[in-house]
Protein backbone atom coordinates (compact mmCIF):
# COMPACT_ATOMS: atom_id res chain seq x y z
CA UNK A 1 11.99 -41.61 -4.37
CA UNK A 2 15.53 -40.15 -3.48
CA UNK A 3 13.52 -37.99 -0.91
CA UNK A 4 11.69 -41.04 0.71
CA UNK A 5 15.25 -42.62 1.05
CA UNK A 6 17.14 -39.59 2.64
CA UNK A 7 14.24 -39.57 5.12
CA UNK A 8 14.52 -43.54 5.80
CA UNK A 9 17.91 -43.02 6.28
CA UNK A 10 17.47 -40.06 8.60
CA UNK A 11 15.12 -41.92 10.54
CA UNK A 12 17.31 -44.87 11.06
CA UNK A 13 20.31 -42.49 11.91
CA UNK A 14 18.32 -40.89 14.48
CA UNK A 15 16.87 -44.21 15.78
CA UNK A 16 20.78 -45.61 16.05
CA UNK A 17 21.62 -42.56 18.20
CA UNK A 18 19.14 -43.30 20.71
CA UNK A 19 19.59 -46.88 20.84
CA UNK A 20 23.40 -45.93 21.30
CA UNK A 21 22.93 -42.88 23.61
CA UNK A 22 24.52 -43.01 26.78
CA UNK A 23 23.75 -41.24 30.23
CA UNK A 24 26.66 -39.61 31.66
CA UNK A 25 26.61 -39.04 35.93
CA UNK A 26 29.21 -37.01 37.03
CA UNK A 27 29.91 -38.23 40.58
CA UNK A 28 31.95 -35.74 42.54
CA UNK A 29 33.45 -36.53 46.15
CA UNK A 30 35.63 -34.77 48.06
CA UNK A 31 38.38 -37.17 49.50
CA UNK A 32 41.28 -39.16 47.96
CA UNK A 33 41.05 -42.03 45.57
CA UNK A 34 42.29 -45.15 47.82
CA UNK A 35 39.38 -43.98 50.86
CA UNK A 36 36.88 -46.33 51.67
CA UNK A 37 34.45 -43.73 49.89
CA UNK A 38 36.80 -42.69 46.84
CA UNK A 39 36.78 -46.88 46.44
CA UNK A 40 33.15 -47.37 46.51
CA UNK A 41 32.64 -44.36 43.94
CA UNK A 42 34.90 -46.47 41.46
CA UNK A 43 33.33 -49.64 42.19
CA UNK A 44 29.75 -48.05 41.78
CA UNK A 45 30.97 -46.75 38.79
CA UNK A 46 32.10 -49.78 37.40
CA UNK A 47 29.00 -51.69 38.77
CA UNK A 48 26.78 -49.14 36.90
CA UNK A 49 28.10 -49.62 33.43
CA UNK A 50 28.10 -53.77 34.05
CA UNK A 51 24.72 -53.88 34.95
CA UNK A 52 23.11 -51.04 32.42
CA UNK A 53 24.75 -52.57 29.77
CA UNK A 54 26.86 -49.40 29.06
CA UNK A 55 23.70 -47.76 28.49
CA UNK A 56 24.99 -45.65 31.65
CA UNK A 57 28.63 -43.98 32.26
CA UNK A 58 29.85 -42.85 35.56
CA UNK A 59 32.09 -40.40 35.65
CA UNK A 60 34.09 -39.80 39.07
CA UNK A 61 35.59 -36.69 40.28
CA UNK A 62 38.08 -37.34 43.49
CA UNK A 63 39.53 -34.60 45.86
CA UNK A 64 37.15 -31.85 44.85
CA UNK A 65 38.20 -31.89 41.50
CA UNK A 66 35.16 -30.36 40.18
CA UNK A 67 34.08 -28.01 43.46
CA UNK A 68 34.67 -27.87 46.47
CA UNK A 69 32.90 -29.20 49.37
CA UNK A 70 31.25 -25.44 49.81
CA UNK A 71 30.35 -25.48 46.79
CA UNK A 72 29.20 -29.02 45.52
CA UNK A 73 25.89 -29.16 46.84
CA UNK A 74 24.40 -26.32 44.91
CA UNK A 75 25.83 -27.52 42.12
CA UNK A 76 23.77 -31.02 41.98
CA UNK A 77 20.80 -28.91 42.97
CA UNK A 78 21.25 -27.29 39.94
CA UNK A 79 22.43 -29.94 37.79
CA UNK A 80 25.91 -29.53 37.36
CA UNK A 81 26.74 -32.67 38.53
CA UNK A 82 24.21 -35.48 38.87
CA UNK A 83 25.41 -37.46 42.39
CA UNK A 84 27.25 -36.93 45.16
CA UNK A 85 28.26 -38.55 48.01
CA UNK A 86 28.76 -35.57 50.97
CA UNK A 87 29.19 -36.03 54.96
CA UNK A 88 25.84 -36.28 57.15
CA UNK A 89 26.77 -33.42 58.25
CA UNK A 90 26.33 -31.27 55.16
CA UNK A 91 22.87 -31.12 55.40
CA UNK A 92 22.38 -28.92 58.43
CA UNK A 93 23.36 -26.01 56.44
CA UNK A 94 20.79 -26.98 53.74
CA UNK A 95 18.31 -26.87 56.08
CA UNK A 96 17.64 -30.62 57.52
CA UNK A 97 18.96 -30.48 60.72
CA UNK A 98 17.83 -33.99 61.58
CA UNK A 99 21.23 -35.53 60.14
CA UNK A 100 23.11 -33.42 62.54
CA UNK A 101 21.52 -36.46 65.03
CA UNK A 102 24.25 -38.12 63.54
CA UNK A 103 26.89 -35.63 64.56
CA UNK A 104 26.64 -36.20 68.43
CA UNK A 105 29.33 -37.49 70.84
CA UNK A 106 28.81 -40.90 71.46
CA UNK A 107 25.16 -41.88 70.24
CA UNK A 108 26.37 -44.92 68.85
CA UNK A 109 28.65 -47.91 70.67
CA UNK A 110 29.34 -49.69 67.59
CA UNK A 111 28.88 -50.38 64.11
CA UNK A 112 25.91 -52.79 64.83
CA UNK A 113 23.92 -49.54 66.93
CA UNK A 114 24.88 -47.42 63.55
CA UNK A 115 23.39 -49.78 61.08
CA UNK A 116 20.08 -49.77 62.97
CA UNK A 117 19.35 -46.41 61.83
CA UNK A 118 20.86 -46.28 58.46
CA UNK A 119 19.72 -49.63 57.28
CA UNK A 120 16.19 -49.08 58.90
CA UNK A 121 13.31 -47.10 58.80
CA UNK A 122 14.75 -44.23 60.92
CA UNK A 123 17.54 -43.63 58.04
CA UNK A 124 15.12 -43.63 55.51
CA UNK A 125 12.62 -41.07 56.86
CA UNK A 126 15.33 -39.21 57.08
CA UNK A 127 16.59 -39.41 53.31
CA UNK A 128 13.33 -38.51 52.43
CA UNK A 129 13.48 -35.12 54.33
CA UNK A 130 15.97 -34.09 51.09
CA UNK A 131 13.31 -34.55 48.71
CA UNK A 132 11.81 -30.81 48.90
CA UNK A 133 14.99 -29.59 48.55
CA UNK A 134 15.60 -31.27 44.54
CA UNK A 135 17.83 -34.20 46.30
CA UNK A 136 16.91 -38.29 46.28
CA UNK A 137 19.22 -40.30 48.71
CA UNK A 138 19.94 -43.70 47.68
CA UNK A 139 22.07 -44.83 50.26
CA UNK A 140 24.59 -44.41 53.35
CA UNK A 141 28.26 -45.01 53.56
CA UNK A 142 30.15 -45.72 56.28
CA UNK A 143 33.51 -44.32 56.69
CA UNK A 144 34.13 -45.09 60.20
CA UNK A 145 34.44 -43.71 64.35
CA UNK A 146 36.33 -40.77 64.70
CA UNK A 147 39.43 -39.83 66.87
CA UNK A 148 41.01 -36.23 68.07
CA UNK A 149 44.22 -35.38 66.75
CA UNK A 150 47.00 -32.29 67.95
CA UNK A 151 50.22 -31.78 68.60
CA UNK A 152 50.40 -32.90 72.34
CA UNK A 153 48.43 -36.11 74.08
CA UNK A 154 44.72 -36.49 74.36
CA UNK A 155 44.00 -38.62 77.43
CA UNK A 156 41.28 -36.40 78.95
CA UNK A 157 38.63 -33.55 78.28
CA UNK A 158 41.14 -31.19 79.95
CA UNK A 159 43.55 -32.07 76.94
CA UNK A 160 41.68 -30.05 74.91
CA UNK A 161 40.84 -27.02 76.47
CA UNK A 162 41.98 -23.61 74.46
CA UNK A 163 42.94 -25.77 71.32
CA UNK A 164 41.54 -24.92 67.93
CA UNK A 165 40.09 -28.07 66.49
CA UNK A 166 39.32 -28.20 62.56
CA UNK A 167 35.81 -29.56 62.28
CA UNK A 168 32.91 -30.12 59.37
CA UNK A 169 30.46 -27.27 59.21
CA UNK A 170 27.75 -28.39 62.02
CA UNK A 171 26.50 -26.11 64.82
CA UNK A 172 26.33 -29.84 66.62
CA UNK A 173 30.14 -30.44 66.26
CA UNK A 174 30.82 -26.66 67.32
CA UNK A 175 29.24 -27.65 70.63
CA UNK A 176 30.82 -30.92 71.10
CA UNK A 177 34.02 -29.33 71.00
CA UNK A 178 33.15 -26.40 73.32
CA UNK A 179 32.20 -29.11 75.71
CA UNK A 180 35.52 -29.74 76.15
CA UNK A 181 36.71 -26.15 76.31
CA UNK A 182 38.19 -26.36 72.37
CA UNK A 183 37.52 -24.00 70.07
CA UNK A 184 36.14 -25.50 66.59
CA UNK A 185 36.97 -24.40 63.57
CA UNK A 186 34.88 -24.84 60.72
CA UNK A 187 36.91 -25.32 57.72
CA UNK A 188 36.95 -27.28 53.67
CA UNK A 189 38.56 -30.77 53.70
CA UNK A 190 40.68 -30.03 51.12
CA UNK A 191 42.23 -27.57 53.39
CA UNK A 192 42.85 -29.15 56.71
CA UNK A 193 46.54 -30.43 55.92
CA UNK A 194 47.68 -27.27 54.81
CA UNK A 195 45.93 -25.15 57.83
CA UNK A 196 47.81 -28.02 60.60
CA UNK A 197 51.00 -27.90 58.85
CA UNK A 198 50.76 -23.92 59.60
CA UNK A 199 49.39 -23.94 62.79
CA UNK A 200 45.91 -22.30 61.76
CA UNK A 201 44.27 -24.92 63.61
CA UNK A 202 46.17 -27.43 66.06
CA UNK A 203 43.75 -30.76 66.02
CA UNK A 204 40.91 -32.37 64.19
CA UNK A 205 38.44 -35.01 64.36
CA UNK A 206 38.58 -37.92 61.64
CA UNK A 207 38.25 -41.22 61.20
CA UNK A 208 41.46 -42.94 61.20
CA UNK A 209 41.65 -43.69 56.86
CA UNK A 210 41.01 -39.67 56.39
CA UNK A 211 43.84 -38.62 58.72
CA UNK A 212 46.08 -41.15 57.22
CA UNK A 213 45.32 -40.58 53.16
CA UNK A 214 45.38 -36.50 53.87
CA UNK A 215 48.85 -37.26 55.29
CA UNK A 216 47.32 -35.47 58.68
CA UNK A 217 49.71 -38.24 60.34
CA UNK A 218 52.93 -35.75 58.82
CA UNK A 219 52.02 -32.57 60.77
CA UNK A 220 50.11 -34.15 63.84
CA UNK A 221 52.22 -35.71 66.81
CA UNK A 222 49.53 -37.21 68.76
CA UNK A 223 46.10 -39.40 67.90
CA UNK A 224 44.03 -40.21 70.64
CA UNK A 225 41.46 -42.93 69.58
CA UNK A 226 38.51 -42.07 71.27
CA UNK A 227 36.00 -43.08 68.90
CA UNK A 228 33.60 -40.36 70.08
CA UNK A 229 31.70 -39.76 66.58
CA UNK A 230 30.67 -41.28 63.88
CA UNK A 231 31.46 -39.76 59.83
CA UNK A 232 29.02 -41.29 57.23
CA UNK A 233 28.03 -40.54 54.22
CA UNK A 234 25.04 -40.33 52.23
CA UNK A 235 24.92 -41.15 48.46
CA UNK A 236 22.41 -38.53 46.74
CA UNK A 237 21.17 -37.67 43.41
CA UNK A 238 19.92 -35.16 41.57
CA UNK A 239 16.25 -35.63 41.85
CA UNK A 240 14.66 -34.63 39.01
CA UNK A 241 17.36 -36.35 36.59
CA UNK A 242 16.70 -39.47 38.62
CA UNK A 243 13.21 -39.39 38.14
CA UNK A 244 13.85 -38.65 34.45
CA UNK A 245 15.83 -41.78 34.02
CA UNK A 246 14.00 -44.90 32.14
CA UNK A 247 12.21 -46.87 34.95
CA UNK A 248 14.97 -50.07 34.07
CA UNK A 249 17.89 -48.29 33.96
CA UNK A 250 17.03 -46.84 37.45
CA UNK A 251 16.16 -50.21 38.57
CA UNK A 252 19.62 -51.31 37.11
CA UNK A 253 21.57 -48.55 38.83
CA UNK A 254 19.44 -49.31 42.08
CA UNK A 255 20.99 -52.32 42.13
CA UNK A 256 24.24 -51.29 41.51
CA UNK A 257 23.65 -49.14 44.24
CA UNK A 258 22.47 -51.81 46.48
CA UNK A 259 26.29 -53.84 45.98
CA UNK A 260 28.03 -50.89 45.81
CA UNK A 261 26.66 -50.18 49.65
CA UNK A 262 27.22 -53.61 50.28
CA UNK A 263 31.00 -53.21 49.51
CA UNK A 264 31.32 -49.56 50.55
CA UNK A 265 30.58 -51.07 54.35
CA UNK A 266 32.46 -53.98 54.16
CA UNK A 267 35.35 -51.85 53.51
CA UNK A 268 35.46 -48.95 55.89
CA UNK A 269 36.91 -50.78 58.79
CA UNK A 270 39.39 -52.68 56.58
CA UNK A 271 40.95 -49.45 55.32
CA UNK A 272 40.81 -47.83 58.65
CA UNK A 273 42.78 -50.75 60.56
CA UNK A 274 45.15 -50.62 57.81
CA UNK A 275 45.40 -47.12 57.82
CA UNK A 276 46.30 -46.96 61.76
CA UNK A 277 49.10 -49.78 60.89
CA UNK A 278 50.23 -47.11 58.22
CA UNK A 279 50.29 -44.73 60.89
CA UNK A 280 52.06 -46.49 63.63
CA UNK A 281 54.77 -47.15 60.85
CA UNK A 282 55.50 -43.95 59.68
CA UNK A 283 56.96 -42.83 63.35
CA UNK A 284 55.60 -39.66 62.82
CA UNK A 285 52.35 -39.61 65.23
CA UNK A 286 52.03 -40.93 68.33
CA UNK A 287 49.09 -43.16 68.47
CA UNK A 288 47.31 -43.59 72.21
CA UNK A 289 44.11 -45.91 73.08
CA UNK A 290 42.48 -44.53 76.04
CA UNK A 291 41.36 -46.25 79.45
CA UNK A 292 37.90 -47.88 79.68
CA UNK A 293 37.79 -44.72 82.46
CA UNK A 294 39.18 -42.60 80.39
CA UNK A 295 36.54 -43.02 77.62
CA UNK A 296 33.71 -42.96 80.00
CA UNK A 297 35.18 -39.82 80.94
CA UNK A 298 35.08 -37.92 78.11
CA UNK A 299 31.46 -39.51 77.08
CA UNK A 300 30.48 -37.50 80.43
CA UNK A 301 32.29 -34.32 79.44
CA UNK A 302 30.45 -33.96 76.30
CA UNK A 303 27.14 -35.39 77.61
CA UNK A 304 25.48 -32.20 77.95
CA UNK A 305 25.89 -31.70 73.89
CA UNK A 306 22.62 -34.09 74.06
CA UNK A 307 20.34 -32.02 75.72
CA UNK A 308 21.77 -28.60 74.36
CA UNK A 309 21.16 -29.56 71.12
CA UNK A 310 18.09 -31.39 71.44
CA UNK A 311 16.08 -28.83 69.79
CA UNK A 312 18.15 -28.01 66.74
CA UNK A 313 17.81 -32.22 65.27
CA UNK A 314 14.54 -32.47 67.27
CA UNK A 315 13.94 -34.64 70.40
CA UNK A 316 11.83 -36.91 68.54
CA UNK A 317 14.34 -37.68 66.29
CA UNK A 318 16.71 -37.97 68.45
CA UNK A 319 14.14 -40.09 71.10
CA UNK A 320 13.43 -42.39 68.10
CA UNK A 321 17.78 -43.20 67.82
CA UNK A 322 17.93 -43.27 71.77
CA UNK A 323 15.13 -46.12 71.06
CA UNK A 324 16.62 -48.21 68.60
CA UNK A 325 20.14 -48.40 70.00
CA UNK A 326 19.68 -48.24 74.07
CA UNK A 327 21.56 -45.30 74.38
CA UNK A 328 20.91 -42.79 77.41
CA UNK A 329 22.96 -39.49 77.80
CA UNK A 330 20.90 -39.18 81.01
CA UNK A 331 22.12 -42.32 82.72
CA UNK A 332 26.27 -41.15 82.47
């Protein structure tokens, strides 16, 4: 009898640690808190333990606090951490070159050409590309358009000619800035302030909430807002602890995923406009909006990046964005 009830009770213990188990994602980002991405990480977070019930806890890492951006991607491949949410361009190294489409001067006018291909099927096709390689994407990010930094003025291609220019690890990047006779300089996040404040590198390319959180806007004199690229993000999981998750709960965090995205986008141009006021107001930098000529300028300049790189992202990849959002590198 005493046995029967130790094993009652054992089972009901056991049965109140499932109910009351929780899944823990550790979600590790590279950038600062109070970016449009850092705030979409927190608000997924928060999102994700509203709608699971608590059944799931999100646990967010900020400014490489668990690896660095080198680093992080083998480590949700393995399991380390569970999500991430890295640059496009990350995944040319990996070995899907098609998101370096993303990384060319120019391809998209707007916000409105950019949500065309990572709200529609082109983005998707793409996402699914990372499922070979033990990654699911769930979503992109936007974090904006952009603009070349230094310690003199940017008005023209010429501008930039012999300057080393700090850029995100992308043979696609490398080129755009060689169009321009700069030398690029592939180099961590985390250590871009520190490498302009010492004069490793004199420039980069960000969009305007990155330059001002990192404090680039202390140790750079001059932004140019040329708008020339586009830095996204894509939100991606662990695959095979997504696919281990209870069908609900994914559902659940799907659509936590789904607002999150929602919010994440609604965001990105808010903090940037408020992060060039923050720059203008600091004194410290310079800020210069180029001609309508000027622009169309430097769109010719790095033109030939299209058709150079054609091969690396693929031209039908790169046909199937020309498609969708009227743009013609030809036609400059």
């Amino acid at each position: 009898m005493k046995l029967s009830k130790l094993l009652l009770g054992l089972m009901v213990g056991c049965a109140a640690l499932a109910v009351n188990a929780q899944t823990v994602i550790k979600f590790s980002h590279v950038v600062a808190v109070d970016t449009p991405k850092g705030k979409a990480s927190e608000f997924f977070a928060k999102k994700a333990a509203e709608l699971t019930k608590g059944k799931v806890k999100v646990e967010v890492y900020a400014n490489s606090a668990l690896y660095k951006d080198k680093e992080e991607m083998e480590a949700l491949q393995m399991g380390s951490v569970q999500m991430l949410a890295p640059s496009l361009a990350k995944f040319g190294p990996l070995g899907v070159k098609e998101f370096e489409a993303f990384d060319f001067p120019f391809i998209f006018d707007d916000t409105a050409d950019l949500h065309k291909i990572t709200q529609g099927p082109v983005g998707a096709s793409l996402m699914a590309k990372l499922e070979p390689k033990g990654i699911k994407g769930l979503a992109y990010w936007d974090n904006g358009f952009k603009s070349f930094s230094a310690n003199t003025p940017i008005k023209s291609a010429a501008d930039m000619k012999g300057k080393k220019f700090r850029i995100q690890s992308s043979k696609v990047l490398e080129e755009e800035i060689r169009s321009v006779g700069g030398i690029p300089q592939v180099m961590a996040f985390s250590e871009v302030y520190q490498a302009l404040q010492t004069g490793v590198v004199d420039g980069t390319e960000n969009p305007i909430s990155n330059f001002y959180t990192q404090k680039m806007h202390e140790v750079q004199k001059h932004l140019s807002l040329t708008n020339h690229g586009y830095l996204g993000y894509a939100v991606i999981v662990n695959k095979k602890f997504w696919d281990g998750l209870p069908a609900d709960v994914r559902g659940q965090l799907e659509q936590a995923m789904t607002e999150s995205t929602a919010y994440a986008n609604k965001i990105a141009q808010e903090e940037n406009d408020a992060a060039l006021e923050g720059v203008k107001k600091s004194g410290k930098t310079t800020v210069y909006v180029p001609t309508k000529d000027e622009r169309l300028a430097l769109k010719k300049a790095m033109a030939p990046v299209h058709s150079k790189m054609a091969d690396r992202v693929g031209k039908d990849t790169l046909q199937t964005i020309y498609k969708a959002t009227g743009f013609d590198p030809n036609a400059l």
